[in-house]
N, C-alpha and C. Protein backbone atom coordinates (compact mmCIF):
# COMPACT_ATOMS: atom_id res chain seq x y z
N UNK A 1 32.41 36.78 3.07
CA UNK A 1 31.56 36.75 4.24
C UNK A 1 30.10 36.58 3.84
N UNK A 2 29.77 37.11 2.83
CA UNK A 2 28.02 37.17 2.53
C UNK A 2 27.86 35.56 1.87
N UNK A 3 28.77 35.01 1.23
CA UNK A 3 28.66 33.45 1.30
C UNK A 3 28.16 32.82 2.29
N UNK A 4 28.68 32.93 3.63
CA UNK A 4 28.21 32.59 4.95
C UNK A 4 27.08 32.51 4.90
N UNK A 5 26.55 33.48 4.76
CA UNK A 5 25.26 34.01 5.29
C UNK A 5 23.96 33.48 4.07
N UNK A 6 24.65 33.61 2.85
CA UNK A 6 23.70 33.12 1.41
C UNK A 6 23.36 31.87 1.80
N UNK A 7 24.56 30.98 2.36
CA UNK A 7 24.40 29.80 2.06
C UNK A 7 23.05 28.86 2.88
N UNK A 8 23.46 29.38 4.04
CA UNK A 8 22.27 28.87 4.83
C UNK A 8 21.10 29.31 4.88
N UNK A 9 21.23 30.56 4.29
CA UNK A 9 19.61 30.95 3.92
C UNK A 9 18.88 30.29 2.78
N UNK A 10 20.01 29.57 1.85
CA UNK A 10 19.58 28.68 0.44
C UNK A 10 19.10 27.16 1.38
N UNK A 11 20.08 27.03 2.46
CA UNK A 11 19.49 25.37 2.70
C UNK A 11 18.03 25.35 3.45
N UNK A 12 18.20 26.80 4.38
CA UNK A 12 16.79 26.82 4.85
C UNK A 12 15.35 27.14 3.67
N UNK A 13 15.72 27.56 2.59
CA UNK A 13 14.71 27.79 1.83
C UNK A 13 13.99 26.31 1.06
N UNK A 14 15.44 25.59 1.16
CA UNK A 14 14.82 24.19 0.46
C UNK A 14 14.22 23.20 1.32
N UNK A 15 14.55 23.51 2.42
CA UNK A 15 14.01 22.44 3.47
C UNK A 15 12.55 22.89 3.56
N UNK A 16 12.02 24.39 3.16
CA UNK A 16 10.66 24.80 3.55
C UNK A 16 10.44 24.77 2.59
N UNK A 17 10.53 24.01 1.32
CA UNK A 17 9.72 23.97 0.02
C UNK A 17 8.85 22.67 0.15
N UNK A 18 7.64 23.36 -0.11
CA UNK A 18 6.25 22.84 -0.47
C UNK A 18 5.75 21.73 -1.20
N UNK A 19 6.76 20.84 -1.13
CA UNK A 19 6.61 19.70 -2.82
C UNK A 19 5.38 18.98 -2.43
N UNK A 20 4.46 18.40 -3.45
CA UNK A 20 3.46 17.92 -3.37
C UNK A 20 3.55 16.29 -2.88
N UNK A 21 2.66 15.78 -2.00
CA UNK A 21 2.98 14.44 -1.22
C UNK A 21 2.02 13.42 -1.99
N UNK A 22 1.73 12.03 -1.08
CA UNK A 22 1.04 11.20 -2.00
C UNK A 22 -0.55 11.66 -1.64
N UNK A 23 -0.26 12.15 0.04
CA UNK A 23 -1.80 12.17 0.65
C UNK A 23 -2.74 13.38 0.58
N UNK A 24 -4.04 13.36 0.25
CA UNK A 24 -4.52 14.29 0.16
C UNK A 24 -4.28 15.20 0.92
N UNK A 25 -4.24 16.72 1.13
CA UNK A 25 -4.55 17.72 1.96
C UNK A 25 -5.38 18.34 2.65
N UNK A 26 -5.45 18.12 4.01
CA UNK A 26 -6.32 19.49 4.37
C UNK A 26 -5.98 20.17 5.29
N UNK A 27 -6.82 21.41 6.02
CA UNK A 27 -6.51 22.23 6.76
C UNK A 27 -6.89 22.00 8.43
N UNK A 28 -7.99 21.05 8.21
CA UNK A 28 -8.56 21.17 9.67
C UNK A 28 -8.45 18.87 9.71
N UNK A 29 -7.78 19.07 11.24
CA UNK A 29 -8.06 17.13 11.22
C UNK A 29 -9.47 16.79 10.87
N UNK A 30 -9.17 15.26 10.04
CA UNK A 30 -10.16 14.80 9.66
C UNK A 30 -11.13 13.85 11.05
N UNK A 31 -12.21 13.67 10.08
CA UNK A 31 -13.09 12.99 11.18
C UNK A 31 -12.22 11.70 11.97
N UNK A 32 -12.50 11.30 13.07
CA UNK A 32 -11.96 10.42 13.83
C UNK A 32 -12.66 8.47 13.19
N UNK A 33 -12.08 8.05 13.16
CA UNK A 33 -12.16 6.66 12.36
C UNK A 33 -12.48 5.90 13.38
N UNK A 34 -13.64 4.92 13.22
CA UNK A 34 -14.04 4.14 13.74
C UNK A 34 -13.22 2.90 13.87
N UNK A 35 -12.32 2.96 13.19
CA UNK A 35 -11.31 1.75 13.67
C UNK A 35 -10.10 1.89 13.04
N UNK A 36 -9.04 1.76 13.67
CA UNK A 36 -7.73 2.09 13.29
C UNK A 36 -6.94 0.98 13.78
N UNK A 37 -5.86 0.07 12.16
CA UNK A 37 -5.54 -0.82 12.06
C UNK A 37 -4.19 -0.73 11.73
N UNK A 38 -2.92 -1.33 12.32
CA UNK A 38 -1.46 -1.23 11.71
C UNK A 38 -1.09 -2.57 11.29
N UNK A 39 -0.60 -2.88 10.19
CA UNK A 39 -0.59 -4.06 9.19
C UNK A 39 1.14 -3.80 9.38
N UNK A 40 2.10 -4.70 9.52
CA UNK A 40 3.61 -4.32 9.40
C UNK A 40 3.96 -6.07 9.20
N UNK A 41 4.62 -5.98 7.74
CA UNK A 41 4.77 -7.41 7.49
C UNK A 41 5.40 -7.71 6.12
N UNK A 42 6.25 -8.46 5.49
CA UNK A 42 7.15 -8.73 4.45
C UNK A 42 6.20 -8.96 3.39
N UNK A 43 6.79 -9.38 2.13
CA UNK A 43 6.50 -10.02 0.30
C UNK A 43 7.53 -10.22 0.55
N UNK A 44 7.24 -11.58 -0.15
CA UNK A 44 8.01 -11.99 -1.17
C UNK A 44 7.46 -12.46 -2.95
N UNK A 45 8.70 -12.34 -3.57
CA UNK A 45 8.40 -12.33 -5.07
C UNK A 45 8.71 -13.05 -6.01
N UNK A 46 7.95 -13.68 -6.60
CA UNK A 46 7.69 -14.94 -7.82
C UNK A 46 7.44 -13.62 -9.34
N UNK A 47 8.67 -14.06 -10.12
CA UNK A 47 8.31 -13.53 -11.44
C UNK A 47 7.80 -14.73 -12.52
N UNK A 48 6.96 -14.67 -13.54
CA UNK A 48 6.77 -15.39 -14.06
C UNK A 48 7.53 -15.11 -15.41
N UNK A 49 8.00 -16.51 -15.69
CA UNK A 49 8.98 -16.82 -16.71
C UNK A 49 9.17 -18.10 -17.24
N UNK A 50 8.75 -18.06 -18.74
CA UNK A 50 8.50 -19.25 -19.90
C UNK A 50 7.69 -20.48 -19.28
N UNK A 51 6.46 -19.58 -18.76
CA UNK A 51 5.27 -20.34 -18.52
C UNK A 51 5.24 -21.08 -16.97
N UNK A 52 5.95 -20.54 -16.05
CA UNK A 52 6.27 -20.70 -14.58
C UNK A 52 6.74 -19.73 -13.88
N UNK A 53 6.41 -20.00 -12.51
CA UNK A 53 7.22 -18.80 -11.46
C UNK A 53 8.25 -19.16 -10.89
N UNK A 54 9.20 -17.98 -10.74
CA UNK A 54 10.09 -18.34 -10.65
C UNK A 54 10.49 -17.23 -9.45
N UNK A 55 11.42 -17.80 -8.05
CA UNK A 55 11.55 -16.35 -7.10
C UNK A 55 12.27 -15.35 -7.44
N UNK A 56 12.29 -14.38 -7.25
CA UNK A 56 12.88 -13.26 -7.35
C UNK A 56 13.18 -12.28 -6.02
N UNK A 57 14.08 -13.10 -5.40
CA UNK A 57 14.54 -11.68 -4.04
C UNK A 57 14.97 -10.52 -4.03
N UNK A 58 15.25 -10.16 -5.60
CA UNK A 58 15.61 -8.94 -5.68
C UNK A 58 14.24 -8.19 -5.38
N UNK A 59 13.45 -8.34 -5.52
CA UNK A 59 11.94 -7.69 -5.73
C UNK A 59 11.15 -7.96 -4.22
N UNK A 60 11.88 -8.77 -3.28
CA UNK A 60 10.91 -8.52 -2.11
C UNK A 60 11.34 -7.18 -1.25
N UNK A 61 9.88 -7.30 -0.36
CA UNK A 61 9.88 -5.70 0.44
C UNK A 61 9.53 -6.01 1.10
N UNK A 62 9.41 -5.17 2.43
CA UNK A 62 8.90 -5.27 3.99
C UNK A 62 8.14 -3.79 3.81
N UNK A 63 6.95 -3.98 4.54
CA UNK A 63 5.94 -2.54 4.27
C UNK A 63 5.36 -2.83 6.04
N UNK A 64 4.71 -1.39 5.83
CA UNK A 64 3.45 -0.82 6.55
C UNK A 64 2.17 -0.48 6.25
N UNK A 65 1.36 -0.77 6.79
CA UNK A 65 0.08 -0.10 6.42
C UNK A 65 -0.85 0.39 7.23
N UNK A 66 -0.86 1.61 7.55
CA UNK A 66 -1.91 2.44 8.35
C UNK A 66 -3.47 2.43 7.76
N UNK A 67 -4.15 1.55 8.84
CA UNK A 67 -5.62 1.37 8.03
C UNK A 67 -6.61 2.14 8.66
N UNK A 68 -7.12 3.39 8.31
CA UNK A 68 -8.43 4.20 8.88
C UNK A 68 -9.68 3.31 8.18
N UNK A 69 -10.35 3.35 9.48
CA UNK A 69 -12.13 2.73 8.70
C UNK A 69 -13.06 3.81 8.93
N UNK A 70 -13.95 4.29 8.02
CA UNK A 70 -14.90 5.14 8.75
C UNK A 70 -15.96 4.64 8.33
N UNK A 71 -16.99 5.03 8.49
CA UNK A 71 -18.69 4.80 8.23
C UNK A 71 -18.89 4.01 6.91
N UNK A 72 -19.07 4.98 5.93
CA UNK A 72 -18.64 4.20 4.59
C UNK A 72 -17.56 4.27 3.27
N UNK A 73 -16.30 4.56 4.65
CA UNK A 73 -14.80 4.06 3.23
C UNK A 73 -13.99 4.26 4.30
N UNK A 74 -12.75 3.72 3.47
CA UNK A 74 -11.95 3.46 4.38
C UNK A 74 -10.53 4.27 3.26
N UNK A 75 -9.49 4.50 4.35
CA UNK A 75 -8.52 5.26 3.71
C UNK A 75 -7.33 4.57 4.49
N UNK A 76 -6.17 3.84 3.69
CA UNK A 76 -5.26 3.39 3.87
C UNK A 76 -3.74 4.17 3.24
N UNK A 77 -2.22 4.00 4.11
CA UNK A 77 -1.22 4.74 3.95
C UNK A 77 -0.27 3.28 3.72
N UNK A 78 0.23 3.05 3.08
CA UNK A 78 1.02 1.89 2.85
C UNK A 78 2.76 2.35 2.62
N UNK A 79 3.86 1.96 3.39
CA UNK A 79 4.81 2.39 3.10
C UNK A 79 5.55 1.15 2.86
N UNK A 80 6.43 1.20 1.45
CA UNK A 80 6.67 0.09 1.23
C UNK A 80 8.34 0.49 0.88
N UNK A 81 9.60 -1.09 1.88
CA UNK A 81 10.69 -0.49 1.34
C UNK A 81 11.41 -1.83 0.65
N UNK A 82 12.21 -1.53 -0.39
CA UNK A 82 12.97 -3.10 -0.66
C UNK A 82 14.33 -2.64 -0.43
N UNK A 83 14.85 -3.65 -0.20
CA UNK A 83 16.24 -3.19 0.13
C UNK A 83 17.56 -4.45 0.14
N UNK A 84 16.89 -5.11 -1.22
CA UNK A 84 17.78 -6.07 -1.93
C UNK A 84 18.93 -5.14 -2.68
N UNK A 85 20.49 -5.70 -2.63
CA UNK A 85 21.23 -4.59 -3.19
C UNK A 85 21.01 -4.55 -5.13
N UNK A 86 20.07 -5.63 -5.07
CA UNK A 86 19.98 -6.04 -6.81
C UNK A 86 18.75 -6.03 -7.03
N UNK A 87 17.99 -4.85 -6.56
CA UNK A 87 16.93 -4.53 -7.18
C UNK A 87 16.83 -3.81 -8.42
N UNK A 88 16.73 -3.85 -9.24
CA UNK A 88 16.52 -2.75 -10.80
C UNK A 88 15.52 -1.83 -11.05
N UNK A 89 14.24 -1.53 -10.17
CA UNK A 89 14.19 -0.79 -10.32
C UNK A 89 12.35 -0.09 -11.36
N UNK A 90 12.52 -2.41 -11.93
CA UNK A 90 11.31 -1.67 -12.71
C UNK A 90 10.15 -1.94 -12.09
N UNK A 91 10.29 -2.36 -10.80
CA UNK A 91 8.44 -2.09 -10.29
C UNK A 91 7.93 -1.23 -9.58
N UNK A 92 9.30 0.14 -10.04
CA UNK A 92 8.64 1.02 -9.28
C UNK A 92 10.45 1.63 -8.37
N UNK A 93 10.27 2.96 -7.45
CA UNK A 93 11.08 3.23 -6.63
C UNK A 93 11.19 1.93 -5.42
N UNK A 94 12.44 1.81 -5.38
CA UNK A 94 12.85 0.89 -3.56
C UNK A 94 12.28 1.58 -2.50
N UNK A 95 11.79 3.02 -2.37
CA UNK A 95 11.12 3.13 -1.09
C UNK A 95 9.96 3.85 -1.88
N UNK A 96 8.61 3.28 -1.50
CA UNK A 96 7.28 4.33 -1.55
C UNK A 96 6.60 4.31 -0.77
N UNK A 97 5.59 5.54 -0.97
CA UNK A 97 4.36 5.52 -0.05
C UNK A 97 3.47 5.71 -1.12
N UNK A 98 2.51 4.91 -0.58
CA UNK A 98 0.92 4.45 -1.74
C UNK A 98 -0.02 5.16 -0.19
N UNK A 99 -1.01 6.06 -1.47
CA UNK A 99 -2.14 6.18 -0.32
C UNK A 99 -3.34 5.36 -1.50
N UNK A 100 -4.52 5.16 -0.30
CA UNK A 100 -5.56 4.23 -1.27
C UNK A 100 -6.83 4.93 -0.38
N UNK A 101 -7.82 4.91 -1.15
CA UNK A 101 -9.38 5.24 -0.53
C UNK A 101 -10.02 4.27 -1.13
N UNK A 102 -11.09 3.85 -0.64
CA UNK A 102 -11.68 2.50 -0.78
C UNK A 102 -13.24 3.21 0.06
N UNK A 103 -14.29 3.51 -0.72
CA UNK A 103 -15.51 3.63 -0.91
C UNK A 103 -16.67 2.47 -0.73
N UNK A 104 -16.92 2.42 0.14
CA UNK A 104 -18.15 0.72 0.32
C UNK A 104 -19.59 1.23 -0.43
N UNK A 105 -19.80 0.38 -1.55
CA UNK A 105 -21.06 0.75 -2.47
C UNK A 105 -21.71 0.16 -1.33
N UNK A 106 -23.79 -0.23 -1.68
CA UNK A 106 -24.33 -0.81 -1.12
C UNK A 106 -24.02 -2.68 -0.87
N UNK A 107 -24.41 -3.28 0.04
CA UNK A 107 -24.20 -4.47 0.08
C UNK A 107 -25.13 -4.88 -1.18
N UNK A 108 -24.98 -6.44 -2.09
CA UNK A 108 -25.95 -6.82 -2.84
C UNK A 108 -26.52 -8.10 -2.13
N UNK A 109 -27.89 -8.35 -2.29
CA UNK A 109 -28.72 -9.78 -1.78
C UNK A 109 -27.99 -10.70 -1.32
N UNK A 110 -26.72 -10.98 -2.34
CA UNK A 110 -25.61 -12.27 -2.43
C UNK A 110 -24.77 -11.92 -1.13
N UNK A 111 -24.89 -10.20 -0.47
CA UNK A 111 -24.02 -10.23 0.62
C UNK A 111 -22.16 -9.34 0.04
N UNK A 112 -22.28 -9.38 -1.47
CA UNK A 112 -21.18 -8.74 -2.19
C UNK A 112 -21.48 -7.32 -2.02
N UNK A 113 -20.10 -6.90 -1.70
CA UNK A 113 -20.13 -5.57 -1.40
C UNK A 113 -19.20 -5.01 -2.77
N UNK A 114 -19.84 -4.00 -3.13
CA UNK A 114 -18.67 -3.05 -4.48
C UNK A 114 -17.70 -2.39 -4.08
N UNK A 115 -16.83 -1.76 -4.72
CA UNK A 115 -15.94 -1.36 -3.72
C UNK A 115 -15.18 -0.53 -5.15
N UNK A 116 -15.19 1.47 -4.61
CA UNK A 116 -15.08 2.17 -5.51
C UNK A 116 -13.39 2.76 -4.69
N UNK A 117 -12.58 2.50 -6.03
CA UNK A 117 -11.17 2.90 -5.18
C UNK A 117 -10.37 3.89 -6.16
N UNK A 118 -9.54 4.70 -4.96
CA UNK A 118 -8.83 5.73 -6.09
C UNK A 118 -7.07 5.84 -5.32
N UNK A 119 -6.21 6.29 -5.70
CA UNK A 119 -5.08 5.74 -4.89
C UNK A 119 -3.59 5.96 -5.90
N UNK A 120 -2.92 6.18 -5.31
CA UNK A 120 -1.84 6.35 -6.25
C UNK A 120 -1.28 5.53 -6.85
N UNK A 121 -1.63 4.21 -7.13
CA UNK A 121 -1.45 3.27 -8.03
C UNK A 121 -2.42 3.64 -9.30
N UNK A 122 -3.24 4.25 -9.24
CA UNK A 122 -4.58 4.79 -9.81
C UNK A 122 -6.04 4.74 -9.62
N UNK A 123 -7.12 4.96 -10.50
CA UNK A 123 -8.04 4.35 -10.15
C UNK A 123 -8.10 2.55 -10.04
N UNK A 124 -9.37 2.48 -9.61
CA UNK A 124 -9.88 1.22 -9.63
C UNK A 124 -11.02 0.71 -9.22
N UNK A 125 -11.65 -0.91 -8.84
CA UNK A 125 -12.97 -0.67 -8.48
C UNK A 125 -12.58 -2.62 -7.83
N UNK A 126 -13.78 -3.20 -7.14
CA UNK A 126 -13.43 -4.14 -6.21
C UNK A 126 -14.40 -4.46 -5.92
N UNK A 127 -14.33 -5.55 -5.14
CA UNK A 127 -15.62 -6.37 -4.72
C UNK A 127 -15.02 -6.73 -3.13
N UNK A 128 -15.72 -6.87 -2.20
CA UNK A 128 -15.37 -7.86 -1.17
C UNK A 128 -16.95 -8.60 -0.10
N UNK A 129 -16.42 -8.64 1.04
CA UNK A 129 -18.26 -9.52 1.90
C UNK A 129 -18.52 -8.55 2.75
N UNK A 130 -19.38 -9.10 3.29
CA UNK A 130 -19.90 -7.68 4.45
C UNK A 130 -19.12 -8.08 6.17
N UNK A 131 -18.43 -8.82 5.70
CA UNK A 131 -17.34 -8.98 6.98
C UNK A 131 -15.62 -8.62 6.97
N UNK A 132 -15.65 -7.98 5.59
CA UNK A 132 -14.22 -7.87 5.28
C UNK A 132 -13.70 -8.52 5.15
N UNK A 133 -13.92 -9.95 4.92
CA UNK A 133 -12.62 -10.95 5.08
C UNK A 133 -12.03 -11.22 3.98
N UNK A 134 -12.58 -11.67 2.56
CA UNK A 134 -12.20 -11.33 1.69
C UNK A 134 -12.40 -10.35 0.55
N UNK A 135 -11.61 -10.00 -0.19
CA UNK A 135 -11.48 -8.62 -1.34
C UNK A 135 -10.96 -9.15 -2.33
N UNK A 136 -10.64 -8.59 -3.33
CA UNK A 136 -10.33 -8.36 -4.96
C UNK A 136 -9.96 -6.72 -5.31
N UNK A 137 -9.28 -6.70 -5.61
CA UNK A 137 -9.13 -5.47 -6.19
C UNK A 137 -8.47 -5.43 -7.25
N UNK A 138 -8.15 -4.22 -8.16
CA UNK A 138 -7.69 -4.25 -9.65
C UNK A 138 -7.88 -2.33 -9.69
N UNK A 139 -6.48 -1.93 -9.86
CA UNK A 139 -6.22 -0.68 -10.20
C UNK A 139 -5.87 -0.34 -11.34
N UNK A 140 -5.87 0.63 -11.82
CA UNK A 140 -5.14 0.55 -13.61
C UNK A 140 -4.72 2.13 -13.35
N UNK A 141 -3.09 1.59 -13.45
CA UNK A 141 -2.21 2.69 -13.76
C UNK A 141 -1.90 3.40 -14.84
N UNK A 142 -1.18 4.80 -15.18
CA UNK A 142 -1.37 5.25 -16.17
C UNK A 142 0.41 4.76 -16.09
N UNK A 143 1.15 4.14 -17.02
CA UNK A 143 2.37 4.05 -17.26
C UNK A 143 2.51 4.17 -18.53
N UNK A 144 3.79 4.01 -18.93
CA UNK A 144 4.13 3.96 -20.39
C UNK A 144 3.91 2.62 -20.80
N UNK A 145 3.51 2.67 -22.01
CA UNK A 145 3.25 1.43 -23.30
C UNK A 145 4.09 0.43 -23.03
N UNK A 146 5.52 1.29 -22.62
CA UNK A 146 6.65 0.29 -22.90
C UNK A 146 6.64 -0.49 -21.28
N UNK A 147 6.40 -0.46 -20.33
CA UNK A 147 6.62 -0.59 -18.80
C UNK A 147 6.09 -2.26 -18.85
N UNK A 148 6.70 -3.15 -18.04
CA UNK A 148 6.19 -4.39 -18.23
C UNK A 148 5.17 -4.73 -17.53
N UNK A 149 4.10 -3.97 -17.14
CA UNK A 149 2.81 -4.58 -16.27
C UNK A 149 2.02 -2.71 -16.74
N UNK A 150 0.45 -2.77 -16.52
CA UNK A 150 -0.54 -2.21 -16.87
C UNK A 150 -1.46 -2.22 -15.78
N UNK A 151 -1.07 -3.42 -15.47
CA UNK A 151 -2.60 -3.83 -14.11
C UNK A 151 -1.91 -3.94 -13.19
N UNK A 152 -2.59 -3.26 -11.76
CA UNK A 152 -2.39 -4.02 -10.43
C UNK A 152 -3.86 -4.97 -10.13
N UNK A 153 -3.25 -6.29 -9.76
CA UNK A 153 -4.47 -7.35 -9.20
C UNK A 153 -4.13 -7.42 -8.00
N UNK A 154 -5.41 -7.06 -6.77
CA UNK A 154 -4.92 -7.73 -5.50
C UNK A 154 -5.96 -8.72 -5.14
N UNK A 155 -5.43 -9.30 -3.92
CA UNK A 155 -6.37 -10.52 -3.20
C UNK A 155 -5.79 -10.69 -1.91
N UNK A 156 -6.94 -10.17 -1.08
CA UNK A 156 -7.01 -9.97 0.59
C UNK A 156 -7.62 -11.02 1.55
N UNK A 157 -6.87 -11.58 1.87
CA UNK A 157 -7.30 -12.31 3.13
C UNK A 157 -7.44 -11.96 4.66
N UNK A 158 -8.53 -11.46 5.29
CA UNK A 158 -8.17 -10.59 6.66
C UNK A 158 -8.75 -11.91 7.67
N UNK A 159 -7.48 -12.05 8.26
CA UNK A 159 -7.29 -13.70 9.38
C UNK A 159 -7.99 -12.37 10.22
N UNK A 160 -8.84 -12.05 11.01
CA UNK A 160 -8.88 -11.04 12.10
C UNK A 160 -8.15 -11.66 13.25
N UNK A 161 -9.08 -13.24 13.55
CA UNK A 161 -9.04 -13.72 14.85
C UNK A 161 -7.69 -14.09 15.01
N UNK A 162 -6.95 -14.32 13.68
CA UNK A 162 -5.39 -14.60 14.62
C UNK A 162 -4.75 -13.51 14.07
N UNK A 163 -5.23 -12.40 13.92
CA UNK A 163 -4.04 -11.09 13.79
C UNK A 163 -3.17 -11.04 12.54
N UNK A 164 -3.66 -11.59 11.46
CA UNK A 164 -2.79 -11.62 10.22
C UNK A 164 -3.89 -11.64 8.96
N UNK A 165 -2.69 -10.83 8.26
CA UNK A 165 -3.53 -10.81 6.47
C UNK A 165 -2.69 -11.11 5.77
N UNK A 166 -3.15 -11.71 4.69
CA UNK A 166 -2.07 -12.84 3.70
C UNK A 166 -2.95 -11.44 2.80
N UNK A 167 -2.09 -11.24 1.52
CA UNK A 167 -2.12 -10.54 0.05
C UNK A 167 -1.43 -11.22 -0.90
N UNK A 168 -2.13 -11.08 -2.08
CA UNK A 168 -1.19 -11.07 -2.87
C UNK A 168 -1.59 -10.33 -4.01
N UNK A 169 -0.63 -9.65 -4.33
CA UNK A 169 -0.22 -8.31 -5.09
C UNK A 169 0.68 -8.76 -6.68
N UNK A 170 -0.33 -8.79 -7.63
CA UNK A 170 0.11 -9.36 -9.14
C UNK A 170 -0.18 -8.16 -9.80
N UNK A 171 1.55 -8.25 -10.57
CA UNK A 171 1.34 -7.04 -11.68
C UNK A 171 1.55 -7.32 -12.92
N UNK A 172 0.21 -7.33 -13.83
CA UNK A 172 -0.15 -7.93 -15.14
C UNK A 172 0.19 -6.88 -16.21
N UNK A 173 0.51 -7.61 -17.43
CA UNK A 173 0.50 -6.97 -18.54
C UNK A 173 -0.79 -7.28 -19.28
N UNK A 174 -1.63 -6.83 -19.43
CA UNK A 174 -3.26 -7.28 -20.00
C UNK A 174 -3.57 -8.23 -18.76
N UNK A 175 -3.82 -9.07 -19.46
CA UNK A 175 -3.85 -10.80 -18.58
C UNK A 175 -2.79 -11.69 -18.64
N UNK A 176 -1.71 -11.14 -19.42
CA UNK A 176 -0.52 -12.35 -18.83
C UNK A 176 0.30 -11.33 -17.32
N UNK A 177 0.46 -12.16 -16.87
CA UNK A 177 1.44 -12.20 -15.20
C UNK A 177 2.76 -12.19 -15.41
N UNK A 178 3.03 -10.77 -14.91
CA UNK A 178 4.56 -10.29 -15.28
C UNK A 178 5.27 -10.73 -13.53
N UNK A 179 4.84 -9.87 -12.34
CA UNK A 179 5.47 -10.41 -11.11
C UNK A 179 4.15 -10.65 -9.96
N UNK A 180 4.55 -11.24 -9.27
CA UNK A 180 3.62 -10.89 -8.26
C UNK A 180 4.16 -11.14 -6.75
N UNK A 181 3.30 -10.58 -5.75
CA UNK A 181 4.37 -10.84 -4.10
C UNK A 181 3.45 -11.22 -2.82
N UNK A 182 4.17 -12.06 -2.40
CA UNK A 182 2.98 -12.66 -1.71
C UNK A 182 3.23 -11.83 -0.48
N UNK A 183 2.51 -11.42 -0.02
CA UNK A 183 2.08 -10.43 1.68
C UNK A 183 1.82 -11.33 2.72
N UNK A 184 2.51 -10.92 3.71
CA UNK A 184 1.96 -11.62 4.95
C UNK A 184 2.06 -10.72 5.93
N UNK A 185 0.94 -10.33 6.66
CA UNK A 185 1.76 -9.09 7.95
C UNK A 185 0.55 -9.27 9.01
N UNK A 186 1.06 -9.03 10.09
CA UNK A 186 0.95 -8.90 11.10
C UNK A 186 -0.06 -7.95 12.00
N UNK A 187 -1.13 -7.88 12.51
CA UNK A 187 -2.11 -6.96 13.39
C UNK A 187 -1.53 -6.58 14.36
N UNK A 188 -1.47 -5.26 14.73
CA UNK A 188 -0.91 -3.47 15.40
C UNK A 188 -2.12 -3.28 16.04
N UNK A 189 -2.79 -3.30 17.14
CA UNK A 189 -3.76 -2.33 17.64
C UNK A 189 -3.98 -1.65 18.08
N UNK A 190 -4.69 -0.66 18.56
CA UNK A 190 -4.05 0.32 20.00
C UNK A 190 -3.93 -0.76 21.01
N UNK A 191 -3.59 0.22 22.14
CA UNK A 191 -3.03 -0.54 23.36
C UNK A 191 -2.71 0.20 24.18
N UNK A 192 -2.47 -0.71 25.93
CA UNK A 192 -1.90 0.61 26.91
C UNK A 192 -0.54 -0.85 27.47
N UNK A 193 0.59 -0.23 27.79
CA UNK A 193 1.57 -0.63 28.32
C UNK A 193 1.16 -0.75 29.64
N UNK A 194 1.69 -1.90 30.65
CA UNK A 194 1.32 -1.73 31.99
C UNK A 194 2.71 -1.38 33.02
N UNK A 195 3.98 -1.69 31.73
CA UNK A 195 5.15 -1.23 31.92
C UNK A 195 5.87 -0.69 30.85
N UNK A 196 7.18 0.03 31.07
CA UNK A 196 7.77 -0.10 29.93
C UNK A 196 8.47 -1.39 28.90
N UNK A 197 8.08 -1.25 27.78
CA UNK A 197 8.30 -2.37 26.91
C UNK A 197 9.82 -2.65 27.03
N UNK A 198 10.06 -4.23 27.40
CA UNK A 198 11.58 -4.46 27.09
C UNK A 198 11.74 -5.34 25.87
N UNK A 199 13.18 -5.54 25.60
CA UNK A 199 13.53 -5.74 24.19
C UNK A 199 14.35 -7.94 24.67
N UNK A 200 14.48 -7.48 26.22
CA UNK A 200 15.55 -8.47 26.69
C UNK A 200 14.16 -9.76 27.18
């Protein structure tokens, strides 16, 4: 009988364990964001091999990305899933969540903006314009020696006016190009329904 009783007190204890997440913590909501953006949209993936690319569907994903803007940085939630049955495994888990902070230095004369980033891919640092439209970025992960890429390279295209951002997301070993995935997704904005949404 005390089995009964052990047991579900063991499943409730694990369900209330504390494990550490990707996103920072706090206690009280954060400031309210001057603009809030939902990105929901596929990759696909080109590996490079004996001096060409070559596709790789095992390696594409369909993601999300929750974009907060505030004053000066912006904090993004990216959930990314693949769900090829022949994925292997080495660019990472088939389902993650990446958080990213992205810091706007001063603008320079030229209109280039710096761009100080930290994120669970790792640190990093970036450039983009004073309209957002295009970026660069470059993170450097801490992996093992042995892992086939070192660098994340990105490159952002933000279409505003027609509601889409093209990426593309290359993961280097030094400077040679191990995979990379091309992004395409889609603009989420707020909104008010004037009915309920149908599907038909």
């Amino acid at each position: 009988m005390k089995l009964f009783i052990i047991v579900p007190w063991m499943l409730l204890t694990a369900c209330a364990s504390t494990a550490p997440g990707v996103l920072p913590t706090r206690a009280e909501p954060g400031p309210e964001p001057e603009v809030t953006l939902l990105w929901v949209g596929q990759a696909q993936a080109e590996r490079f091999h004996e001096g060409a690319w070559e596709r790789v569907p095992a390696f594409d994903y369909e993601f999300t990305v929750e974009q907060r803007r505030y004053g000066n940085h912006w904090e993004s939630v990216k959930h990314l899933r693949r769900r090829h049955p022949d994925y292997d495994g080495s660019a990472g888990p088939r389902e993650q969540t990446m958080y990213f902070r992205v810091d706007l230095m001063a603008a320079e004369p030229s209109g280039s903006v710096g761009l100080r980033l930290a994120s669970t891919l790792g640190p990093g640092e970036g450039t983009t314009d004073r309209a957002f439209r295009e970026a660069r970025l470059v993170f450097h992960p801490e992996l093992s020696r042995f892992a086939p890429f070192d660098t994340y390279r990105i490159r952002q295209h933000y279409e505003y006016e027609q509601g889409r951002l093209r990426e593309t997301v290359s993961l280097d070993k030094g400077e040679q190009p191990w995979v990379r995935n091309h992004e395409l997704a889609a603009l989420f904005a707020p909104h008010r329904f004037q009915a309920p949404p149908t599907t038909r």
